[in-house]
PDB file of N, CA and C in Angstrom:
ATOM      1  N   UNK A   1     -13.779-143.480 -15.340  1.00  0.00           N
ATOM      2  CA  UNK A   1     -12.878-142.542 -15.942  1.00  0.00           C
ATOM      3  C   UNK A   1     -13.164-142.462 -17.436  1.00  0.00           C
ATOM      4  N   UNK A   2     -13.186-140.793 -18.134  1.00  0.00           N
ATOM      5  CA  UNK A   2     -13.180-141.231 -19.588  1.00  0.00           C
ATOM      6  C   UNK A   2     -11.925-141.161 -20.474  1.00  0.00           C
ATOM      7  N   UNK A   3     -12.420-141.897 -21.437  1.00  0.00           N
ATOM      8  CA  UNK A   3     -11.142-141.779 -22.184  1.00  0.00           C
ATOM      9  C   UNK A   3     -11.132-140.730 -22.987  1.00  0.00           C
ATOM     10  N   UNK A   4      -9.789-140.393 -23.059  1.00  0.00           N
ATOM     11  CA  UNK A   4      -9.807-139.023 -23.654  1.00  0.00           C
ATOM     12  C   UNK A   4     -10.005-139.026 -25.258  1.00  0.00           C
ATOM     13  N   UNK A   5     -10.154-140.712 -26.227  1.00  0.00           N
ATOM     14  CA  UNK A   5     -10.145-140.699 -27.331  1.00  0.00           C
ATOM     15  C   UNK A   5     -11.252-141.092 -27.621  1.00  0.00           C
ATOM     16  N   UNK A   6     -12.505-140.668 -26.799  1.00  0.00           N
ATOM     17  CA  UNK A   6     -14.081-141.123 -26.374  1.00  0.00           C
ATOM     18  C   UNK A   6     -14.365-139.993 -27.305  1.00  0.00           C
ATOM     19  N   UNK A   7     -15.377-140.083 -27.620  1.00  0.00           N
ATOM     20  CA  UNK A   7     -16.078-138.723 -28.549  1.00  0.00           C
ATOM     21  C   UNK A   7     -17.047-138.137 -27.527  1.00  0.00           C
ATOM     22  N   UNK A   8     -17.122-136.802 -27.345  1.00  0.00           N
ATOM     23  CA  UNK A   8     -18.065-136.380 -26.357  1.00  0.00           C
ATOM     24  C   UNK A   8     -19.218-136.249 -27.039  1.00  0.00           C
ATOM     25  N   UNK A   9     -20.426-136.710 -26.405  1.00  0.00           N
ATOM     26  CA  UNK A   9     -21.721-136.783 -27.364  1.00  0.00           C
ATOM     27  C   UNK A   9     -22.498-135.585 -26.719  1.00  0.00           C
ATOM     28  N   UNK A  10     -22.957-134.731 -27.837  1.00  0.00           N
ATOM     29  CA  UNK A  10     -23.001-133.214 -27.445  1.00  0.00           C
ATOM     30  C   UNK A  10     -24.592-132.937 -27.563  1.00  0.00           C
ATOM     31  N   UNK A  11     -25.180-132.202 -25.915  1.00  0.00           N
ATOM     32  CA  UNK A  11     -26.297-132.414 -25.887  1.00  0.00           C
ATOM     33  C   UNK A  11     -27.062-131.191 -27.022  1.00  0.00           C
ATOM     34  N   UNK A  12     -28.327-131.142 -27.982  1.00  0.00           N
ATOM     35  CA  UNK A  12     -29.028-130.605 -28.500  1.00  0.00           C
ATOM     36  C   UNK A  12     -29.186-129.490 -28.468  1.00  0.00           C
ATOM     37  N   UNK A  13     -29.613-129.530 -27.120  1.00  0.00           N
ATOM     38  CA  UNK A  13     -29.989-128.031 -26.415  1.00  0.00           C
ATOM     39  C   UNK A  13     -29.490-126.766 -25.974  1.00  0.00           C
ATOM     40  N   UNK A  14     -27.662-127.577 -25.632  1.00  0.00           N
ATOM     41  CA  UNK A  14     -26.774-127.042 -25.361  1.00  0.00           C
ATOM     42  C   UNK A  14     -25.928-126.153 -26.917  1.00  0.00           C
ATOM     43  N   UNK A  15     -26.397-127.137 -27.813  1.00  0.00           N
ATOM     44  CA  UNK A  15     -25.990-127.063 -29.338  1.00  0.00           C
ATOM     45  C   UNK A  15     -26.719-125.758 -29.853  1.00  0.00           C
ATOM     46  N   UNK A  16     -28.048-125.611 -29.589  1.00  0.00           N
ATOM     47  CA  UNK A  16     -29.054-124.818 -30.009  1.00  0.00           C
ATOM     48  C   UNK A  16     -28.921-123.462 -29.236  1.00  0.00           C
ATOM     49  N   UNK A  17     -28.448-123.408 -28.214  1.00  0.00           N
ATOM     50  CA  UNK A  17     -28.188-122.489 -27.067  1.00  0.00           C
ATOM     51  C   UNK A  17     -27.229-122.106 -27.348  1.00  0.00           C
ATOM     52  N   UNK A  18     -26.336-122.742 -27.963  1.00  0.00           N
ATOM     53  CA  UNK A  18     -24.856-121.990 -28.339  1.00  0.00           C
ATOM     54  C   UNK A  18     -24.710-121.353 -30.023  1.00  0.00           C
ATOM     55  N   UNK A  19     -25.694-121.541 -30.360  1.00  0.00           N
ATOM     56  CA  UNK A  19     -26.026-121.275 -31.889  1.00  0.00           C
ATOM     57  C   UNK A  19     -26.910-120.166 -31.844  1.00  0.00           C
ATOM     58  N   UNK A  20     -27.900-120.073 -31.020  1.00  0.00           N
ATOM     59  CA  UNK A  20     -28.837-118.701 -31.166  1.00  0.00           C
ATOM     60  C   UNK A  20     -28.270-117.861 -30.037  1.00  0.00           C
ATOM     61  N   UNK A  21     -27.157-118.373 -29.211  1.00  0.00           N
ATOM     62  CA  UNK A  21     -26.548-117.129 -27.920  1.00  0.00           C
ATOM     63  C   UNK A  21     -26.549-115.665 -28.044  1.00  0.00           C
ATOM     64  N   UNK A  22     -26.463-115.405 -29.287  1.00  0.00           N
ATOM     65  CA  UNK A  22     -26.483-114.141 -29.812  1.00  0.00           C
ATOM     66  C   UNK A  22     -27.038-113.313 -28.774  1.00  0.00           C
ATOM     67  N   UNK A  23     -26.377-111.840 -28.977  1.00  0.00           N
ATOM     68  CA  UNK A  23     -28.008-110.728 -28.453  1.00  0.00           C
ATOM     69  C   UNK A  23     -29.019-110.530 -29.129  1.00  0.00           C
ATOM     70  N   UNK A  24     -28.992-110.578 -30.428  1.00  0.00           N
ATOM     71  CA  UNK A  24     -30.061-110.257 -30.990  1.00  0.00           C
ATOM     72  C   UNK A  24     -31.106-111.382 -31.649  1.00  0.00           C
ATOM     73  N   UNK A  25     -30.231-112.510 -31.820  1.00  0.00           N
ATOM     74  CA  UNK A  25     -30.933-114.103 -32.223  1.00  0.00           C
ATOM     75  C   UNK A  25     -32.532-114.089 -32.310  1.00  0.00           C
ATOM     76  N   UNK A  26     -32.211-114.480 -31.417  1.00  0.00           N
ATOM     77  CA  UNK A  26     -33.576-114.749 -30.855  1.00  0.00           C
ATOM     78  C   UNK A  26     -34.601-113.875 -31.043  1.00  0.00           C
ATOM     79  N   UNK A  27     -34.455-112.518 -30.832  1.00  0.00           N
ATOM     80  CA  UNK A  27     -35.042-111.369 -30.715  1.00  0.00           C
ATOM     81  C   UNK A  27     -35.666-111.286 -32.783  1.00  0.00           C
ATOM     82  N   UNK A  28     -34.573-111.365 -32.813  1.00  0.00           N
ATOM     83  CA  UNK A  28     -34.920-111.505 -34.819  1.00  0.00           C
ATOM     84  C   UNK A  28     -35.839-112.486 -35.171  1.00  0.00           C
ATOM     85  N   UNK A  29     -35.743-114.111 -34.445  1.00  0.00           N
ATOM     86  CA  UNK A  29     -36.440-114.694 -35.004  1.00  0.00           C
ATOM     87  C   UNK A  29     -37.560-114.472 -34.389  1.00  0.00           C
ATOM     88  N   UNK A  30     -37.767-113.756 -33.458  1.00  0.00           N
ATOM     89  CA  UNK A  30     -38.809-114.026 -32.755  1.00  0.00           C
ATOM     90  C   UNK A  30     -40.190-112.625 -33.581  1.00  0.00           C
ATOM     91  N   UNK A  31     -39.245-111.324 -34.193  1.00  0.00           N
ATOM     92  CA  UNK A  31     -39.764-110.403 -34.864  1.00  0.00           C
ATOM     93  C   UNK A  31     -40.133-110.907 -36.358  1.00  0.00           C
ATOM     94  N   UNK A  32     -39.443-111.935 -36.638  1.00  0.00           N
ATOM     95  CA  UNK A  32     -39.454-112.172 -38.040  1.00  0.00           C
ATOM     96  C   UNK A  32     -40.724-113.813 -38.463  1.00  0.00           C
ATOM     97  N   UNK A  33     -40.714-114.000 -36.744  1.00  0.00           N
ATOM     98  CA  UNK A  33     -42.063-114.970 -37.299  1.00  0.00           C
ATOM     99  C   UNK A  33     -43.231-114.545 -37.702  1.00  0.00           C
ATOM    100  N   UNK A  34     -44.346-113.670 -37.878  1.00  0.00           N
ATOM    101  CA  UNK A  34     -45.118-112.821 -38.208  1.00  0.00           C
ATOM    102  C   UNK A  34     -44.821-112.910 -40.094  1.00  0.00           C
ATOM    103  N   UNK A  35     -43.788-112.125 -40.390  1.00  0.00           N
ATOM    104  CA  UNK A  35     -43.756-111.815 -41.904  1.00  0.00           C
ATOM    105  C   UNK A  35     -42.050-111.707 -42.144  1.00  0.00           C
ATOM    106  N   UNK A  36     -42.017-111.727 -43.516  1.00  0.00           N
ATOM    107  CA  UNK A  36     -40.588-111.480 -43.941  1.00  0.00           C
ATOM    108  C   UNK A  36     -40.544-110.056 -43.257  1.00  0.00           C
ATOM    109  N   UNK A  37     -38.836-109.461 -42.841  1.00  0.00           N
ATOM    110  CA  UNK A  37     -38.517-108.151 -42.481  1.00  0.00           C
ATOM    111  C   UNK A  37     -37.751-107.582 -43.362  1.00  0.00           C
ATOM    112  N   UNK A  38     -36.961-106.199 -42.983  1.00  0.00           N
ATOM    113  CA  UNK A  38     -36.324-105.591 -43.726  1.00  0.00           C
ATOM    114  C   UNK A  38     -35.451-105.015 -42.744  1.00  0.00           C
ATOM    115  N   UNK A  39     -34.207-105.019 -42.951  1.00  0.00           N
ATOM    116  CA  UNK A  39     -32.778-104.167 -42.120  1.00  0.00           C
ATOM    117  C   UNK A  39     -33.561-103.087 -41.579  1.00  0.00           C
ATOM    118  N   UNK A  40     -34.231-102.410 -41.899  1.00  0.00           N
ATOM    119  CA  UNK A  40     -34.617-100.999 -41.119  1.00  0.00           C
ATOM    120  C   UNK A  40     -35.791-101.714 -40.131  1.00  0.00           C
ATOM    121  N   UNK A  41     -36.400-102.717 -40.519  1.00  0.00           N
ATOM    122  CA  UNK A  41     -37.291-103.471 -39.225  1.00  0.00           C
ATOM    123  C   UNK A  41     -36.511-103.280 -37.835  1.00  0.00           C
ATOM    124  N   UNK A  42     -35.599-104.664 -38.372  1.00  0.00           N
ATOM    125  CA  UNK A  42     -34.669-104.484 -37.105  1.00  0.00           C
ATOM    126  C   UNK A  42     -34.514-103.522 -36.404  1.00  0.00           C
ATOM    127  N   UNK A  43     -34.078-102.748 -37.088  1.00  0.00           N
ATOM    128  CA  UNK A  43     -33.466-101.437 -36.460  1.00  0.00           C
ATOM    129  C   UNK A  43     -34.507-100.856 -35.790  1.00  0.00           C
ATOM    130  N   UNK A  44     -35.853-100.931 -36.266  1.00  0.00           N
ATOM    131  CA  UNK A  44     -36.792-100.165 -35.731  1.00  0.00           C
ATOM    132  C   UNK A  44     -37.271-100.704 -34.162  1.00  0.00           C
ATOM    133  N   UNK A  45     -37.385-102.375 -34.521  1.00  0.00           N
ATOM    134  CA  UNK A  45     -37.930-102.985 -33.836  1.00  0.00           C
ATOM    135  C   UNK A  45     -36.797-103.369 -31.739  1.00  0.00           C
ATOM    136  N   UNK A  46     -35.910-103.689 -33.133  1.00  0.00           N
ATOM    137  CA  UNK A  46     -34.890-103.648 -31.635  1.00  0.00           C
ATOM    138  C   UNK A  46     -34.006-102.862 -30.773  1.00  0.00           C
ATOM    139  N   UNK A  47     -34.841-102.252 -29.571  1.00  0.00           N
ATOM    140  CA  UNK A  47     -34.657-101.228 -28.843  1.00  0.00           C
ATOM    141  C   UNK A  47     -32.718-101.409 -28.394  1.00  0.00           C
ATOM    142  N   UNK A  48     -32.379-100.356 -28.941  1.00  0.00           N
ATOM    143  CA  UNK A  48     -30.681-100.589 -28.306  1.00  0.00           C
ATOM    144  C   UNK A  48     -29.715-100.879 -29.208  1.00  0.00           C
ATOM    145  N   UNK A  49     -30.093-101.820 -30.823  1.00  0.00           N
ATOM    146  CA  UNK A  49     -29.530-102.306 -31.483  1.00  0.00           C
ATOM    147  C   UNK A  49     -28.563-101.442 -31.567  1.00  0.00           C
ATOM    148  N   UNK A  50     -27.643-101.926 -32.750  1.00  0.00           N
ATOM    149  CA  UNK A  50     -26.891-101.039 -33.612  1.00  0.00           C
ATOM    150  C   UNK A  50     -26.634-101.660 -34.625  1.00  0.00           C
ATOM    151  N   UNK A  51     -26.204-101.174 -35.838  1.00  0.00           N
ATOM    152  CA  UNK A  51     -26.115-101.545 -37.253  1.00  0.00           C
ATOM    153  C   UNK A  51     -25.407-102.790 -37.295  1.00  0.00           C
ATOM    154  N   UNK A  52     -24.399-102.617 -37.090  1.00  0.00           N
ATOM    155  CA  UNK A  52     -23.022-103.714 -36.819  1.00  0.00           C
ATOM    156  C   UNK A  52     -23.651-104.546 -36.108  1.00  0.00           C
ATOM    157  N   UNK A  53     -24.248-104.927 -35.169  1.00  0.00           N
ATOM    158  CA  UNK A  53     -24.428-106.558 -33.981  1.00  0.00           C
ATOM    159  C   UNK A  53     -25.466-106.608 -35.158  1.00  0.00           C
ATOM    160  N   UNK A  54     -26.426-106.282 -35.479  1.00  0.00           N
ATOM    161  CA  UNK A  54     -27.844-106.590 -35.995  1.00  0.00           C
ATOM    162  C   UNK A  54     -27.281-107.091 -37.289  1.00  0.00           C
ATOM    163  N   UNK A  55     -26.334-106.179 -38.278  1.00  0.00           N
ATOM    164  CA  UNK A  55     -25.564-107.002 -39.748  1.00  0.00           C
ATOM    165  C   UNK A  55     -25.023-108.434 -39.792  1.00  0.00           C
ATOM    166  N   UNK A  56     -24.443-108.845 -38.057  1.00  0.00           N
ATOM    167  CA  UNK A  56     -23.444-109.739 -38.144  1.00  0.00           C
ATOM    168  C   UNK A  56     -24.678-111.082 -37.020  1.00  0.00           C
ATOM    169  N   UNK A  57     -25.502-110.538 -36.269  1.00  0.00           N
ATOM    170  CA  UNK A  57     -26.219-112.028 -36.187  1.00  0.00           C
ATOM    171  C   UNK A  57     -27.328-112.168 -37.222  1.00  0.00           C
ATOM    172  N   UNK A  58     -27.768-111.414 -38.245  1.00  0.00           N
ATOM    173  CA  UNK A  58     -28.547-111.863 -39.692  1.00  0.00           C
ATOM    174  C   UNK A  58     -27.486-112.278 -40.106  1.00  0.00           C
ATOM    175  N   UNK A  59     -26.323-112.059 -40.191  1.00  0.00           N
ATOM    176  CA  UNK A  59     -25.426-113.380 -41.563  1.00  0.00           C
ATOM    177  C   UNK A  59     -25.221-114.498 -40.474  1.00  0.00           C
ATOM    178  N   UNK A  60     -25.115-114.643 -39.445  1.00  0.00           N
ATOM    179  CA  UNK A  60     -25.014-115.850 -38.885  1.00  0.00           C
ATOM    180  C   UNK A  60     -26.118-116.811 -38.723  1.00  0.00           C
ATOM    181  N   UNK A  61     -27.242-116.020 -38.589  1.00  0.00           N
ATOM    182  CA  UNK A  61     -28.492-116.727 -39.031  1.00  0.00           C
ATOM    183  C   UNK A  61     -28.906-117.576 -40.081  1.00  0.00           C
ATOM    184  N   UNK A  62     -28.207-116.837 -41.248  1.00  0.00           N
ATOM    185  CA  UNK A  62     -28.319-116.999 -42.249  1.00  0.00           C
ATOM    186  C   UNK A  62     -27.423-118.159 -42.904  1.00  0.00           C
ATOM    187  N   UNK A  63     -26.459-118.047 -42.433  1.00  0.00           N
ATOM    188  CA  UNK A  63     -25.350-118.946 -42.287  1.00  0.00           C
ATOM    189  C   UNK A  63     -25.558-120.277 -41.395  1.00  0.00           C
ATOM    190  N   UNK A  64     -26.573-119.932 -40.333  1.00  0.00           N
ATOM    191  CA  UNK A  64     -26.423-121.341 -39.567  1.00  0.00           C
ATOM    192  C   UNK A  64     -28.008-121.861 -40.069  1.00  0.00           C
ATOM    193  N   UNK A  65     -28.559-121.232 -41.432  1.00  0.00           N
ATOM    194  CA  UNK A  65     -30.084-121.950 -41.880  1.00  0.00           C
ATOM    195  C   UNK A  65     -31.277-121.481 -41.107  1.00  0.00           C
ATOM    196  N   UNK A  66     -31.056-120.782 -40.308  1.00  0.00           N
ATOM    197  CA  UNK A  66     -32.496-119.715 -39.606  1.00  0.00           C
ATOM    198  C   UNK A  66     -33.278-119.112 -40.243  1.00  0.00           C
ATOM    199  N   UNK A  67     -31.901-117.961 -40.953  1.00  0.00           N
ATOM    200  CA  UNK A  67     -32.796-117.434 -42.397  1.00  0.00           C
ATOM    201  C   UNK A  67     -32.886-117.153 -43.669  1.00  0.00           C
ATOM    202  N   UNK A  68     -33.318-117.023 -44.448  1.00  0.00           N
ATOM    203  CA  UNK A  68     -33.038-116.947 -46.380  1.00  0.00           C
ATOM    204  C   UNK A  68     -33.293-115.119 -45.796  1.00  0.00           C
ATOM    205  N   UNK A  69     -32.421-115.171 -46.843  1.00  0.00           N
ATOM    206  CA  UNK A  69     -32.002-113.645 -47.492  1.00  0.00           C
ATOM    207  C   UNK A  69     -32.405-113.604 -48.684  1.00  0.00           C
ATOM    208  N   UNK A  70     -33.645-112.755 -48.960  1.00  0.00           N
ATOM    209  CA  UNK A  70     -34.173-112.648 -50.363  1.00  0.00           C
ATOM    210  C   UNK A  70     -33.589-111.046 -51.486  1.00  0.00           C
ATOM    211  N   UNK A  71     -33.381-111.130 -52.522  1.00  0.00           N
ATOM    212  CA  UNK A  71     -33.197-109.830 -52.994  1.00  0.00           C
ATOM    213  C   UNK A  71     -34.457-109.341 -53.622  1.00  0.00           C
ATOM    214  N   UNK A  72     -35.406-108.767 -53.401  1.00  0.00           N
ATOM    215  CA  UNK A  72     -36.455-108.623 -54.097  1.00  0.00           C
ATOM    216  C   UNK A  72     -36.065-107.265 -55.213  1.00  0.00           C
ATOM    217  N   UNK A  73     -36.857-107.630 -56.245  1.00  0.00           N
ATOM    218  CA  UNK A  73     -36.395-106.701 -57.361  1.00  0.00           C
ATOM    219  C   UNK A  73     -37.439-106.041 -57.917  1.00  0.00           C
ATOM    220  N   UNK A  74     -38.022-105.289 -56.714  1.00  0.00           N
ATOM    221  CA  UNK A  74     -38.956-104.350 -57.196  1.00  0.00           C
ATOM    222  C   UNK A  74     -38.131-103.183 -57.015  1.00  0.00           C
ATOM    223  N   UNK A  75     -38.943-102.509 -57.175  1.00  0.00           N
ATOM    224  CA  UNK A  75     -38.206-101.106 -57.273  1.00  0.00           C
ATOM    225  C   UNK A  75     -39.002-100.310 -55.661  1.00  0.00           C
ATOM    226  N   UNK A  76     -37.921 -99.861 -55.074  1.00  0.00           N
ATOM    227  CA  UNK A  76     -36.857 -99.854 -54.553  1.00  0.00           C
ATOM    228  C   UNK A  76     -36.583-101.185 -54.648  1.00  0.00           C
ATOM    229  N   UNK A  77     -34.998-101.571 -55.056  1.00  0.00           N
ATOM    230  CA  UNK A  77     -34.355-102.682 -54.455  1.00  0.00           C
ATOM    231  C   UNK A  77     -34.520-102.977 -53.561  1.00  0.00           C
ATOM    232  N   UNK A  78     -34.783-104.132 -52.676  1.00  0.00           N
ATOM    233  CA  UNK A  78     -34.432-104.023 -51.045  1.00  0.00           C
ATOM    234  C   UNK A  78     -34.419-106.076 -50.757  1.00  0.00           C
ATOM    235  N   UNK A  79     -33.672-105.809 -49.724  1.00  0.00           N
ATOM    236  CA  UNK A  79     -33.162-107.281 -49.397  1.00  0.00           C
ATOM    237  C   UNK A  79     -34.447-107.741 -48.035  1.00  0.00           C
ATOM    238  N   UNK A  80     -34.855-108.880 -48.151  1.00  0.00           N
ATOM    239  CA  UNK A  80     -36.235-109.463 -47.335  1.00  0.00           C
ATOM    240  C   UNK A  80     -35.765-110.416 -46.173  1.00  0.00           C
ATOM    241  N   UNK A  81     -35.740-110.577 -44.884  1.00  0.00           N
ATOM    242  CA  UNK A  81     -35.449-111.460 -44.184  1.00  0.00           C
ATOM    243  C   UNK A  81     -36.218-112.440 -43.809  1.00  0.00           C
ATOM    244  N   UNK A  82     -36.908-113.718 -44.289  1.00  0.00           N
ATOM    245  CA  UNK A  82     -37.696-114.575 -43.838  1.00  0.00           C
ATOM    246  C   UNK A  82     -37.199-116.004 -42.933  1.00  0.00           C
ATOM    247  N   UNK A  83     -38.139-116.450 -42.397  1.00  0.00           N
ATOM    248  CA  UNK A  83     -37.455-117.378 -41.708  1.00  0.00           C
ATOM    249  C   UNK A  83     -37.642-119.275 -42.400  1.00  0.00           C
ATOM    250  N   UNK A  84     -36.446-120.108 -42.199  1.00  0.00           N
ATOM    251  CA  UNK A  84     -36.868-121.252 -42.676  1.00  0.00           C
ATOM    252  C   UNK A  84     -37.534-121.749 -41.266  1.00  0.00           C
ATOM    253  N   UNK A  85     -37.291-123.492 -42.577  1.00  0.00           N
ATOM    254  CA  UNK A  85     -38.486-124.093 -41.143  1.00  0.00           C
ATOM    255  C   UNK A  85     -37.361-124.781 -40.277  1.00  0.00           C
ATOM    256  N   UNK A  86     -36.343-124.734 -40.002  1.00  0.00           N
ATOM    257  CA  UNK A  86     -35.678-124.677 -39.455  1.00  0.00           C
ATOM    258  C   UNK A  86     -35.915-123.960 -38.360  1.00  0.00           C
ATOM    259  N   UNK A  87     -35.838-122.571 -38.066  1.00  0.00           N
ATOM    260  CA  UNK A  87     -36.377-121.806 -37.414  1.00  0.00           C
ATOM    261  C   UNK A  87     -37.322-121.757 -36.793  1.00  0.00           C
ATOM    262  N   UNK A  88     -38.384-122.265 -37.624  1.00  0.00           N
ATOM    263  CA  UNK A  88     -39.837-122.298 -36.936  1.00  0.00           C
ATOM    264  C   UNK A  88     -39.734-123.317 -36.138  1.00  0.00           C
ATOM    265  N   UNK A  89     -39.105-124.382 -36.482  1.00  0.00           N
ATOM    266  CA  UNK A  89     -39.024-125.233 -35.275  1.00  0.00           C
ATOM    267  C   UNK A  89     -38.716-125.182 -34.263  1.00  0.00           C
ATOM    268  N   UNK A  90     -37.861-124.164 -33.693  1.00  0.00           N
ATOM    269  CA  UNK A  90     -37.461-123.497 -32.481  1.00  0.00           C
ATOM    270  C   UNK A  90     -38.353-123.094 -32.309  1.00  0.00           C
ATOM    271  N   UNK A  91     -39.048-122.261 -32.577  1.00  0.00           N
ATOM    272  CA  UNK A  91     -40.241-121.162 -31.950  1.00  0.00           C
ATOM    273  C   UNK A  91     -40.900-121.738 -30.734  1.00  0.00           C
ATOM    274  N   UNK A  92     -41.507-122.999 -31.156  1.00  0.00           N
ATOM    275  CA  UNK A  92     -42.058-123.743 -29.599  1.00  0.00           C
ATOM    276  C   UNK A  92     -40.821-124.087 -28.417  1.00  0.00           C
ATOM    277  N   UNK A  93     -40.059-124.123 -28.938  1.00  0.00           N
ATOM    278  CA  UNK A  93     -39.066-124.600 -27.787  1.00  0.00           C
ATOM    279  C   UNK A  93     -38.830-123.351 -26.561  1.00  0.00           C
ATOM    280  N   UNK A  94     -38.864-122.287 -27.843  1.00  0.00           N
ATOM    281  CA  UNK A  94     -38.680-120.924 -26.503  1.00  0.00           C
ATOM    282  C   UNK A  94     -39.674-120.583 -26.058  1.00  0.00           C
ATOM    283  N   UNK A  95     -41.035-120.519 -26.629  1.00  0.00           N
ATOM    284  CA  UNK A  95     -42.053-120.231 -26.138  1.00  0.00           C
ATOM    285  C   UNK A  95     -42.133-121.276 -24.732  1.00  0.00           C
ATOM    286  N   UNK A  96     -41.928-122.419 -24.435  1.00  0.00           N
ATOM    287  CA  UNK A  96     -41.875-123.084 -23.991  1.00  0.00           C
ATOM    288  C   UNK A  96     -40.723-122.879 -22.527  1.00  0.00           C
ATOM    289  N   UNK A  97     -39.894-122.326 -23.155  1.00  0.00           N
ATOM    290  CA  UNK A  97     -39.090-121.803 -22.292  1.00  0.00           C
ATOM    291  C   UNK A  97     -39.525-120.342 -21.114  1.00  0.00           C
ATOM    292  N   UNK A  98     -40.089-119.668 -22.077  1.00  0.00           N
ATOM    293  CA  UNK A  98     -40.966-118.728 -21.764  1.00  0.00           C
ATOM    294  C   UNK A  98     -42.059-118.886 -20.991  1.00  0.00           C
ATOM    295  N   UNK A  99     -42.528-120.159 -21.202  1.00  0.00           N
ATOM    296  CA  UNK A  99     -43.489-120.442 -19.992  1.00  0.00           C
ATOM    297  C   UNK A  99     -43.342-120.651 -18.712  1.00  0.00           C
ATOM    298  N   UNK A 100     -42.521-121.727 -19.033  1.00  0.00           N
ATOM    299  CA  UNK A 100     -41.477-122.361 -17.720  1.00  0.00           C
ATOM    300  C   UNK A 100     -40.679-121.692 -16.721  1.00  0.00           C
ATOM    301  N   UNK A 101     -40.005-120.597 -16.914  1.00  0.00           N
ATOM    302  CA  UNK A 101     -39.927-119.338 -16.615  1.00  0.00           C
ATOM    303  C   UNK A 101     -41.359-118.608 -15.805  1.00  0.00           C
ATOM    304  N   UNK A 102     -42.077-117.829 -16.743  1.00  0.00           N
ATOM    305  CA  UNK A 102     -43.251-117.553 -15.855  1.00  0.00           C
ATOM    306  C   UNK A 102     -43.816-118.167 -14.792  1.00  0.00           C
ATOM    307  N   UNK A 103     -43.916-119.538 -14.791  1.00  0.00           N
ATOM    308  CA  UNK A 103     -44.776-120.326 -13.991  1.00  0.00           C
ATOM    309  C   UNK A 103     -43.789-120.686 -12.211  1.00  0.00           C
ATOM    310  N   UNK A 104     -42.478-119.995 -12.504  1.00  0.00           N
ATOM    311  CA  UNK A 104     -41.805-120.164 -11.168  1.00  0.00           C
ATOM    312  C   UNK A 104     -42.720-119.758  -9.968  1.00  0.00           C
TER     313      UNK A 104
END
């Protein structure tokens, strides 16, 4: 039996899975490993998006250390989406996932 004043020890994967759940998560980091992007990337890149889901999982990204938000100050202004290494460290895990998958 557990005790209910037990700390539940919370698996990784399940942690990581509930952090990139997003619709578009994944899909971002997965466009944004290549090169820094730009809001109209997204938009370009992800079939279906819409402004709003695509605004609100880049700040959560961003927020949970996936990605730096750059302001670059050339002219045009424009804001850069790159990924940390945070991020990159996932990359094998899904690819991986992606395999594992195929190979059923």
């Amino acid at each position: 039996m557990v005790n209910n004043d037990e700390k539940t020890t919370k698996c990784p994967a399940e942690e990581l899975i509930k952090t990139l759940g997003g619709k578009w998560k994944v899909h971002i980091i997965h466009i944004t490993e290549e090169q820094p992007r730009r809001f109209r990337d997204y938009m370009r890149l992800l079939e279906g998006a819409n402004k709003q889901s695509v605004s609100v999982a880049l700040k959560e990204l961003e927020e949970d250390g996936f990605l730096i938000k750059s302001i670059i100050n050339q002219k045009p202004l424009h804001i850069e989406y790159s990924l940390t290494e945070r991020a990159r460290l996932v990359i094998p895990v899904f690819d991986n996932l992606y395999h594992a998958l195929q190979s059923r």
